[in-house]
Protein backbone atom coordinates (compact mmCIF):
# COMPACT_ATOMS: atom_id res chain seq x y z
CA UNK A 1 -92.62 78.65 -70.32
CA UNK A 2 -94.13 75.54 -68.29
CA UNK A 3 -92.78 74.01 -65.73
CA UNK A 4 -91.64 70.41 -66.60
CA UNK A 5 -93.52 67.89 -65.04
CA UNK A 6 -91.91 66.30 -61.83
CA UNK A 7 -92.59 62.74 -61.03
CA UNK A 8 -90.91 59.60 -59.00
CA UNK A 9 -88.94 56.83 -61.08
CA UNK A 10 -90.96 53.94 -63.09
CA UNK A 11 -94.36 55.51 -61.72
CA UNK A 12 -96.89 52.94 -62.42
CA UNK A 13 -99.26 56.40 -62.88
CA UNK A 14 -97.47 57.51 -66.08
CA UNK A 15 -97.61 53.81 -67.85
CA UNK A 16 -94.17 54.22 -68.95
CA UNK A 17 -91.19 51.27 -68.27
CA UNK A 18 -87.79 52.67 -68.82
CA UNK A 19 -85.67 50.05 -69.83
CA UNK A 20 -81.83 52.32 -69.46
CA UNK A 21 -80.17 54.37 -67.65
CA UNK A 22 -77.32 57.03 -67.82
CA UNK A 23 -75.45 59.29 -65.48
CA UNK A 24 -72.64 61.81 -65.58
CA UNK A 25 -72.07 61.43 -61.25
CA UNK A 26 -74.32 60.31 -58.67
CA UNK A 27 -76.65 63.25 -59.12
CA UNK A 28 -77.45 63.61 -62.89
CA UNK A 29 -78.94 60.85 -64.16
CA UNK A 30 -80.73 60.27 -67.36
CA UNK A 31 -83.72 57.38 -67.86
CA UNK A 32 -84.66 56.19 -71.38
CA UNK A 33 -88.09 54.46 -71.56
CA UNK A 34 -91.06 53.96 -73.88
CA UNK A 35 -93.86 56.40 -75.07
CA UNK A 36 -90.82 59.57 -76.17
CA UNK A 37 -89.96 59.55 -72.37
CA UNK A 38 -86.73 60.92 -71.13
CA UNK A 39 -86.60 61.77 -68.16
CA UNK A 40 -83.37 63.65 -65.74
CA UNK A 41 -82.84 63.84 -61.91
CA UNK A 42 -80.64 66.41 -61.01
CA UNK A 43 -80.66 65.19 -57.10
CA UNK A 44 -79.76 61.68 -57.39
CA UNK A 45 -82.90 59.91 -58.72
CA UNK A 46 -85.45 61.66 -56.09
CA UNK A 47 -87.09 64.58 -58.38
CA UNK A 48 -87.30 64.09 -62.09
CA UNK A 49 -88.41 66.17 -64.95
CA UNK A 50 -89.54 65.13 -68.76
CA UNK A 51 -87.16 66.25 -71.56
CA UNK A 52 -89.73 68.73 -74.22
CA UNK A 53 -89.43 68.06 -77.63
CA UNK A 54 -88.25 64.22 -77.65
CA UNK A 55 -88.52 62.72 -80.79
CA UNK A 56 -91.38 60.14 -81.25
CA UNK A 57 -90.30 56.73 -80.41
CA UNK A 58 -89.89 54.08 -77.64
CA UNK A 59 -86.39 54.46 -76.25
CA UNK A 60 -84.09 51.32 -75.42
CA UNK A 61 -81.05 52.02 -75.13
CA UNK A 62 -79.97 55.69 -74.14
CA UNK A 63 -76.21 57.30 -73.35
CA UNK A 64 -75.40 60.73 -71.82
CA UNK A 65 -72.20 61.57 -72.96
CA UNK A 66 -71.21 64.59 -71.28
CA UNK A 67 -72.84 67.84 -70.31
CA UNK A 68 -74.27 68.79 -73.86
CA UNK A 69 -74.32 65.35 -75.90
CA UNK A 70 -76.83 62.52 -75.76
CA UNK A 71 -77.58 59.73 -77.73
CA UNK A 72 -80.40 57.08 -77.58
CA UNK A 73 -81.46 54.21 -79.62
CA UNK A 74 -85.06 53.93 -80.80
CA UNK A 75 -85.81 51.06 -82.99
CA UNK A 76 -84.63 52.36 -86.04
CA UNK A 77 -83.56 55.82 -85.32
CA UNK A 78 -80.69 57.31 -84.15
CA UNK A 79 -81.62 60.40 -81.87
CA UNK A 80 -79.08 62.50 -80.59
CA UNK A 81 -78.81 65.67 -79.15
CA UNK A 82 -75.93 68.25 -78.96
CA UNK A 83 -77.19 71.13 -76.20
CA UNK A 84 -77.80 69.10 -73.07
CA UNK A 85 -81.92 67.67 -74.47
CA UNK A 86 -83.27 71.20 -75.36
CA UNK A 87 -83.35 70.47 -79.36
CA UNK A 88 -83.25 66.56 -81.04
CA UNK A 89 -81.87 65.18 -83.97
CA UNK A 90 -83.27 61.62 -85.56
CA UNK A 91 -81.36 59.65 -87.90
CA UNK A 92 -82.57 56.39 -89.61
CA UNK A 93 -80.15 53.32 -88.88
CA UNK A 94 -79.30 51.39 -91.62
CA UNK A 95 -81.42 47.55 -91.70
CA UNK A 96 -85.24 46.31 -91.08
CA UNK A 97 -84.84 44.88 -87.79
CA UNK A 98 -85.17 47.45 -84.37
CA UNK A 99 -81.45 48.44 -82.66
CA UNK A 100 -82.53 47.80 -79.02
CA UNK A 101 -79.29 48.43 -77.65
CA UNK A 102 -75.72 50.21 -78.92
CA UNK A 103 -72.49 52.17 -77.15
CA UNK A 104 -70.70 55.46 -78.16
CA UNK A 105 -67.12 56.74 -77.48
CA UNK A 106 -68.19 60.17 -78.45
CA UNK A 107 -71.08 61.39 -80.18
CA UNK A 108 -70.07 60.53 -83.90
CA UNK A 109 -68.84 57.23 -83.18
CA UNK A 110 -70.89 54.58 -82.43
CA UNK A 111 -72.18 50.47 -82.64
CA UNK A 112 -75.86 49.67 -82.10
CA UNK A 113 -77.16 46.05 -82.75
CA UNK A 114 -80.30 44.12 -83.22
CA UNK A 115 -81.53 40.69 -82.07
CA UNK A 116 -80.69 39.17 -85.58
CA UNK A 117 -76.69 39.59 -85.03
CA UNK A 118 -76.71 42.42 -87.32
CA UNK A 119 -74.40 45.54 -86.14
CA UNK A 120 -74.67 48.67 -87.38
CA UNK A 121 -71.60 51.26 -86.90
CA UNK A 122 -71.25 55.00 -87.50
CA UNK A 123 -68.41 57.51 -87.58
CA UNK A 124 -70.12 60.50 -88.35
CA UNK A 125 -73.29 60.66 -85.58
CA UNK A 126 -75.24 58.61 -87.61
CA UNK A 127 -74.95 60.62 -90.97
CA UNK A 128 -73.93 56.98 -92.95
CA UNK A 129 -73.35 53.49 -91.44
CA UNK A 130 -71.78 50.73 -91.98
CA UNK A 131 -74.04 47.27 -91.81
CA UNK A 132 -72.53 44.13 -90.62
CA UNK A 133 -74.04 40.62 -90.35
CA UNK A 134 -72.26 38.27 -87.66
CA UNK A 135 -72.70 34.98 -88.47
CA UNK A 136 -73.09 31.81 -86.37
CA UNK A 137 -75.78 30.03 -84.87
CA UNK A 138 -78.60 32.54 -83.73
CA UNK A 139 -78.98 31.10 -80.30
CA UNK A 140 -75.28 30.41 -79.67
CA UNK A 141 -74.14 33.00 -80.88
CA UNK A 142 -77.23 35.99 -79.51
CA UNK A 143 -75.42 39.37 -79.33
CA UNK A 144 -76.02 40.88 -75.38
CA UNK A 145 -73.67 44.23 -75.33
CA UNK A 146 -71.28 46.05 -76.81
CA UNK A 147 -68.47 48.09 -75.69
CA UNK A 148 -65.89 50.58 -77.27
CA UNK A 149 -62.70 49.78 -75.22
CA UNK A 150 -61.00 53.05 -77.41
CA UNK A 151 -61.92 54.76 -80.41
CA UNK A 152 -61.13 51.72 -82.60
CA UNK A 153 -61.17 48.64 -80.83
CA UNK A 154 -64.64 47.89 -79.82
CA UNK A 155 -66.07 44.46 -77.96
CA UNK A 156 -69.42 42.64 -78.40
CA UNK A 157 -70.42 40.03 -76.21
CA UNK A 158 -72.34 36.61 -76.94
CA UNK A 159 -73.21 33.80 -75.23
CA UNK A 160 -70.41 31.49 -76.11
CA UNK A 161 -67.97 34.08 -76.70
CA UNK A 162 -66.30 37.39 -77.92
CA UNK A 163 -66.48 39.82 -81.05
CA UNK A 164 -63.42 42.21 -81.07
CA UNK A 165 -63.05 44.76 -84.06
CA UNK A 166 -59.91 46.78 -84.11
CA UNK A 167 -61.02 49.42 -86.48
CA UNK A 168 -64.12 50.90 -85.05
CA UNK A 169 -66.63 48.24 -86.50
CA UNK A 170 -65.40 47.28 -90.12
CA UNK A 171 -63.77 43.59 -89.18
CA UNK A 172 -64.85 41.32 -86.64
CA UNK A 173 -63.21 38.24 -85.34
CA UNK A 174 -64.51 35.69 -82.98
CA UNK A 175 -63.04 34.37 -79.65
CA UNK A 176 -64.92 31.67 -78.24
CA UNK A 177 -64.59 31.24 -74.25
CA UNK A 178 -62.43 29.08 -73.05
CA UNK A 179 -64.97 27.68 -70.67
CA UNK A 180 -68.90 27.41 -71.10
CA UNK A 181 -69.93 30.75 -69.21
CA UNK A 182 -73.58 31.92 -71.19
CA UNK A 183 -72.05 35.72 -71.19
CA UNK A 184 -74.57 38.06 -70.65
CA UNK A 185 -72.43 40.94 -70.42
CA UNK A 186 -69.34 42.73 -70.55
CA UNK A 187 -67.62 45.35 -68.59
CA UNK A 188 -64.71 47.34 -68.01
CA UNK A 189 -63.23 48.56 -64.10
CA UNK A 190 -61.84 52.13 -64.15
CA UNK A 191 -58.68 50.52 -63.92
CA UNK A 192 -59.02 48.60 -67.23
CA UNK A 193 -59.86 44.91 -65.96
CA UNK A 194 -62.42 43.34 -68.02
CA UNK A 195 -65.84 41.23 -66.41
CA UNK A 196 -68.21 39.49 -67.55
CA UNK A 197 -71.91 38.65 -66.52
CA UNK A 198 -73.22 35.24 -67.29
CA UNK A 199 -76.89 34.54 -67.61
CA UNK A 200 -77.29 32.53 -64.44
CA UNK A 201 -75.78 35.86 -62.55
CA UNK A 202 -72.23 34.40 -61.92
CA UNK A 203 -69.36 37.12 -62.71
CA UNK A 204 -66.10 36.31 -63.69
CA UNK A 205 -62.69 37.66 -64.56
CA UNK A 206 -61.77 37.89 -68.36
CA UNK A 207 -58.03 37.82 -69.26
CA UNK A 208 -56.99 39.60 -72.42
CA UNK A 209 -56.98 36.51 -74.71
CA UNK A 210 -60.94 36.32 -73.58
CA UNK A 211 -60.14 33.64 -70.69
CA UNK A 212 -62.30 33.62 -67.97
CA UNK A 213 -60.69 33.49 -64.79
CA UNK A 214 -61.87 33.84 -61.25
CA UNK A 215 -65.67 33.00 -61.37
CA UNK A 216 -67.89 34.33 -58.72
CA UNK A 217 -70.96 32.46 -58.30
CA UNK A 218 -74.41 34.61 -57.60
CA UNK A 219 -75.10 35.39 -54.44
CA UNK A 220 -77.99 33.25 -53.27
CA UNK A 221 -80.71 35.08 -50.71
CA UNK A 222 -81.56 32.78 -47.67
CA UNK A 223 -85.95 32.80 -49.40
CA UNK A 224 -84.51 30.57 -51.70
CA UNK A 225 -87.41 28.07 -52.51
CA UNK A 226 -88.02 25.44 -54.84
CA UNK A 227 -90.55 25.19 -58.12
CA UNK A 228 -91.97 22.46 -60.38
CA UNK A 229 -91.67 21.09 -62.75
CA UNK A 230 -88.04 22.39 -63.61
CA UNK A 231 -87.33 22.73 -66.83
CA UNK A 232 -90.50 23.68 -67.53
CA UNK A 233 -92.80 24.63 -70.74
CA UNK A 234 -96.09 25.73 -69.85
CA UNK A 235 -96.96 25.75 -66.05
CA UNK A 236 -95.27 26.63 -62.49
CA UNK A 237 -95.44 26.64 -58.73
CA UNK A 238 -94.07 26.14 -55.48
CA UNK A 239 -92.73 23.20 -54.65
CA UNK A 240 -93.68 23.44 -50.93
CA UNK A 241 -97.46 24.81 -51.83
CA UNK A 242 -98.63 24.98 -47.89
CA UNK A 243 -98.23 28.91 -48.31
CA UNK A 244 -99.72 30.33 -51.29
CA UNK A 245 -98.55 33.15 -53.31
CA UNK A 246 -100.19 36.43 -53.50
CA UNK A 247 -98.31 37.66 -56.24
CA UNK A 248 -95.47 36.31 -58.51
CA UNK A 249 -92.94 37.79 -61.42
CA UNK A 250 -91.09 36.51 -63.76
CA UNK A 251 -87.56 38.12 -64.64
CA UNK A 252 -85.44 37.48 -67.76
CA UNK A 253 -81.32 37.20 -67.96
CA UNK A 254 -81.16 41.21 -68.79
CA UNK A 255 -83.15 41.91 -65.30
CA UNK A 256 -86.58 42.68 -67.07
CA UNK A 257 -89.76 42.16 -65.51
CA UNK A 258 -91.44 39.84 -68.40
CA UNK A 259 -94.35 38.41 -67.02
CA UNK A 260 -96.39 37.21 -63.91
CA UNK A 261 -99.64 35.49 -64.10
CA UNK A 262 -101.18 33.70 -61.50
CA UNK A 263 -104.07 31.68 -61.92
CA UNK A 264 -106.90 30.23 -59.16
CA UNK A 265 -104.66 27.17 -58.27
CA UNK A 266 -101.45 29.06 -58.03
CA UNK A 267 -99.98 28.30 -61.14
CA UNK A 268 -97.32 30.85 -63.08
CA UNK A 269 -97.90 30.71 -66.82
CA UNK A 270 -94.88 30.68 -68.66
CA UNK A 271 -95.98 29.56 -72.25
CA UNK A 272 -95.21 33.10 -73.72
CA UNK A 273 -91.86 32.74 -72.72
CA UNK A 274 -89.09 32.23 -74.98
CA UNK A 275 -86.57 29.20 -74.11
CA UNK A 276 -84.02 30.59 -71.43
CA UNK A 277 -83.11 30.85 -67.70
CA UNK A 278 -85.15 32.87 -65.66
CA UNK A 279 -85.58 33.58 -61.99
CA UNK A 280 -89.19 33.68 -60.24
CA UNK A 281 -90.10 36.24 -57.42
CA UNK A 282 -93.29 34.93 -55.24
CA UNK A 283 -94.95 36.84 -52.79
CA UNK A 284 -96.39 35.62 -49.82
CA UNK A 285 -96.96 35.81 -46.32
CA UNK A 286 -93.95 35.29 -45.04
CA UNK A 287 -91.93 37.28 -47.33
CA UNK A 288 -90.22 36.97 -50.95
CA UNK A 289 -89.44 34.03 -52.08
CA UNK A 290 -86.79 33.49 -54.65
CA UNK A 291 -86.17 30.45 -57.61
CA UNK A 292 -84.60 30.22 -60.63
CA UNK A 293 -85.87 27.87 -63.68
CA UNK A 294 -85.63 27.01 -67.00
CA UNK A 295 -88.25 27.32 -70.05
CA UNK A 296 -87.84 24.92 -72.73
């Protein structure tokens, strides 16, 4: 039998972007990323190994359960495997649109969604599902995560609010926040305290009637600089241009590296971006320099 290739994280080599991660304790970790990559560290992220026999597909969402189970989310398939990654399982999702992101409480039950507000749940490892449409205003109401808080009761986050189902995916009912927050997450503590991420990287406490309490705002490096124009549609730079940039990127809310093109006058193109908040890293001589702007 051959030895499984080793190779460091997000190698720019290999051409593959892993877009989640998974880990049973600070040593076994899991990566889920494009191509039919999985990948596993077994010493804390410095070694890692390909999984044989991975299903085709690009991988967005993935979820190591415990020592044998293992689900990920690819487009339209459900792949799952029951012996640790030696043999896989794929099982169509119910809907047309790709499931780029989902959660499990074990490895029958399950939510994955798609960018349309559709959610699609399963009791049975992905045997039969059950197809939900949320409706609401697509941009208001953009699913970002979902969460089982116990086997039944299960939360997906929006921008302007909450989704709670009590029985595992069949109802849904909406809880708007109480303040404007543009939720990009949600989270439980080990001790059972819920968070929540907002888009501009604040974080703030959420009571259980789906107040937000105690907001933390993001933590602000001291290479914070300036761009123009701000909001912007097509075009932008440095305000203070004396220093120009070598190299710039452009993140989105969920922390993904989206684009970064810089042309002979030191201008970022933005026009492929979709309408949003997004924060700018620029390279240059004297260091990173950090900015966040808007795309309308």
């Amino acid at each position: 039998m051959a030895t499984p290739e080793t190779y460091p994280f997000c190698s720019e080599n290999n051409h593959v972007y892993y877009s989640s991660i998974s880990s049973l304790d600070t040593n076994r970790v899991w990566a889920f990323g494009g191509l039919s990559h999985i990948i596993k560290s077994i010493d804390g992220g410095t070694n890692w190994v390909t999984l044989p026999n991975t299903p085709t597909g690009n991988y967005w969402h993935g979820q190591v359960l415990n020592e044998n189970d293992i689900v990920a989310v690819s487009d339209s398939q459900l792949v799952s495997s029951r012996d640790g990654g030696n043999t896989w399982n794929s099982r169509r999702i119910l809907g047309t649109r790709p499931y780029k992101s989902g959660h499990f409480y074990h490895a029958e039950k399950g939510c994955v969604f798609d960018d349309r507000r559709n959610v699609a749940c399963t009791a049975n490892g992905g045997e039969t599902w059950r197809l939900t449409n949320l409706s609401g205003n697509f941009w208001s109401n953009k699913l970002n995560n979902v969460l089982f808080m116990s086997e039944n009761e299960v939360l997906l986050s929006s921008i302007t609010g909450i989704f709670k189902s009590m029985d595992a995916g069949t109802n849904w009912h909406y809880f708007p926040f109480s303040r404007p927050f543009g939720c990009s997450k949600v989270t439980i503590s080990p001790d059972g305290k819920l968070f929540v991420v907002g888009e501009n990287g604040a974080i703030g406490k959420m009571e259980n009637n789906f107040t937000i309490t105690q907001v933390m705002k993001p933590f602000e490096p001291e290479s914070i600089v300036s761009v123009f124009p701000n909001p912007a549609q097509d075009f932008i730079q440095l305000k203070n241009n004396e220093t120009a940039a070598e190299k710039a990127w452009i993140i989105d809310a969920k922390g993904k590296v989206v684009t970064g093109k810089l042309d002979s006058h030191n201008l970022l193109n933005i026009q492929e971006l979709m309408p949003g908040l997004y924060q700018a890293v620029w390279k240059t001589k004297s260091g990173r320099q950090y900015t966040r702007f808007t795309k309308w």
